[in-house]
Protein backbone atom coordinates (compact mmCIF):
# COMPACT_ATOMS: atom_id res chain seq x y z
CA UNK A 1 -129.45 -71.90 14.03
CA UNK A 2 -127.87 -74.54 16.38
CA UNK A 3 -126.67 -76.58 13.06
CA UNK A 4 -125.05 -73.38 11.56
CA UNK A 5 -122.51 -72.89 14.61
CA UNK A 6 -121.98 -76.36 14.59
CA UNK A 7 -123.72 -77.66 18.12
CA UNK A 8 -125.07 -80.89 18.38
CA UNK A 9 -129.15 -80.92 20.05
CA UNK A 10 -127.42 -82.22 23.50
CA UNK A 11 -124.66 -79.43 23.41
CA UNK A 12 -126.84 -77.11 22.61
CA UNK A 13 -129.73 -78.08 25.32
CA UNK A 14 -126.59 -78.15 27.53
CA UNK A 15 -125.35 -74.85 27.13
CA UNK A 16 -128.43 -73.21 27.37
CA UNK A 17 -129.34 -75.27 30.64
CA UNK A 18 -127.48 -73.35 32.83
CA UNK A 19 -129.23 -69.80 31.52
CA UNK A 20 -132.73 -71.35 31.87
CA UNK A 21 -131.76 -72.64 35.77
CA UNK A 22 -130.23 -68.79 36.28
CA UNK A 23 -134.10 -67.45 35.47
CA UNK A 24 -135.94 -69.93 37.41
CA UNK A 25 -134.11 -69.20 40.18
CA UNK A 26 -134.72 -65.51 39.74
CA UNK A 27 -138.28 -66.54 39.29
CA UNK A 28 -138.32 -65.09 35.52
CA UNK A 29 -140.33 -66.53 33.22
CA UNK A 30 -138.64 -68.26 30.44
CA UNK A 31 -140.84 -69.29 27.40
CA UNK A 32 -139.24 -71.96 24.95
CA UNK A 33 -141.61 -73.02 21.60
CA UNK A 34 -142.66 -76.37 21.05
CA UNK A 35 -140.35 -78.51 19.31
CA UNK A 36 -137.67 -76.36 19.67
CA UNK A 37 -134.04 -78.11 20.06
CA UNK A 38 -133.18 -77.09 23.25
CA UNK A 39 -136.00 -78.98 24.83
CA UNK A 40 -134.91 -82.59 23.17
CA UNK A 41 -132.49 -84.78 23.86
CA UNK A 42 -131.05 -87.25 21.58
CA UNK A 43 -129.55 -90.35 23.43
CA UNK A 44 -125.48 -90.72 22.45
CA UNK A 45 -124.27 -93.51 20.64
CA UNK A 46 -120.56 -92.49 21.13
CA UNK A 47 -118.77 -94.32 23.06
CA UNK A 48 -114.95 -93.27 24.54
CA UNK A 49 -111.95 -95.59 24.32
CA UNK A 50 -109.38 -95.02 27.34
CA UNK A 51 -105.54 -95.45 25.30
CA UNK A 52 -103.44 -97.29 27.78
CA UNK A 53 -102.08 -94.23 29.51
CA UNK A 54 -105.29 -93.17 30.63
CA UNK A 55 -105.89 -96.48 32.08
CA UNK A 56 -102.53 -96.78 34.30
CA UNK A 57 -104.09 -93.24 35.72
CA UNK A 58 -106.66 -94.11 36.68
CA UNK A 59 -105.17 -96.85 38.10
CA UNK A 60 -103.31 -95.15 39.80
CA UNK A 61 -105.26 -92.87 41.69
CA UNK A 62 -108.00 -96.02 42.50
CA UNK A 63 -108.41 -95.75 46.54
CA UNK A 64 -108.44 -99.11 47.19
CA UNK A 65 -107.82 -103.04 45.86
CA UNK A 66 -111.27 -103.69 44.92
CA UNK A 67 -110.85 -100.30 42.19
CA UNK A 68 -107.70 -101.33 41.57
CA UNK A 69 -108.63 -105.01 40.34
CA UNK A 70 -111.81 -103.22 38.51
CA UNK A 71 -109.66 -101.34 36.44
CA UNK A 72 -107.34 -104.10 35.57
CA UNK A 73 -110.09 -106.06 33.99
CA UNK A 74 -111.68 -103.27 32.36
CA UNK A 75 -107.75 -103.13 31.01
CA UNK A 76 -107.84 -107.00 29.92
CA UNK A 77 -111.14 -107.22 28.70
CA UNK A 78 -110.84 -104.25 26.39
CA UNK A 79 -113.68 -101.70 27.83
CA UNK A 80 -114.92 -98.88 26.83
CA UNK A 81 -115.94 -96.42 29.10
CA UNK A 82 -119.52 -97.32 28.33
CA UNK A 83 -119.20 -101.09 29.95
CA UNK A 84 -117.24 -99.42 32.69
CA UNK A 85 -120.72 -96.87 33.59
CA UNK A 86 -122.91 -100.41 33.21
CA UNK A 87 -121.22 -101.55 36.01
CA UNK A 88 -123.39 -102.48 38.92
CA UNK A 89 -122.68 -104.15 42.36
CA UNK A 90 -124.91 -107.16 41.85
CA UNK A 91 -123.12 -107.89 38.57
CA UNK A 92 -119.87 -108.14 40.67
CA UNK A 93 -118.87 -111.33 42.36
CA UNK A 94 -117.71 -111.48 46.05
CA UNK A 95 -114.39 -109.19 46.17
CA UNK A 96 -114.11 -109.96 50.50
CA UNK A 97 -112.84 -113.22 49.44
């Protein structure tokens, strides 16, 4: 059913989230068979490529330097959104200097 409207397993699972948190809260009982596509979750391999324009915005609207010079290598070194989310302080060197 999900393949003939054209969902994905994630979009589906997604859509239906929200309807499954409605009757839990409400205390309902909900009842979804085993196997079924709404409970998986199939891990993305897509990946998003900013075009320059969305770049300079974001840019833009960084709050300080340290965002700022993030986003200009991200810019230089070609990233994808992907290496952008992998991003972790440790990773980082010293930007007080």
């Amino acid at each position: 059913m999900i393949e003939e409207q054209g969902y994905a397993i994630n979009s589906a699972r997604t859509y239906t989230l929200g309807i499954l948190q409605l009757f839990r809260f409400y205390e309902m009982t909900v009842t979804i068979s085993v196997g079924s596509d709404v409970s998986k979750t199939v891990i993305s391999t897509k990946d998003f490529v900013p075009n320059p324009q969305q770049l300079r915005k974001m840019y833009q609207v960084a709050p300080d330097l340290r965002s700022k010079l993030i986003m200009s290598l991200g810019k230089d070194l070609a990233w994808r959104i992907g290496d952008f989310l992998s991003i972790t302080k440790d990773v980082l060197p010293d930007l007080e200097q």
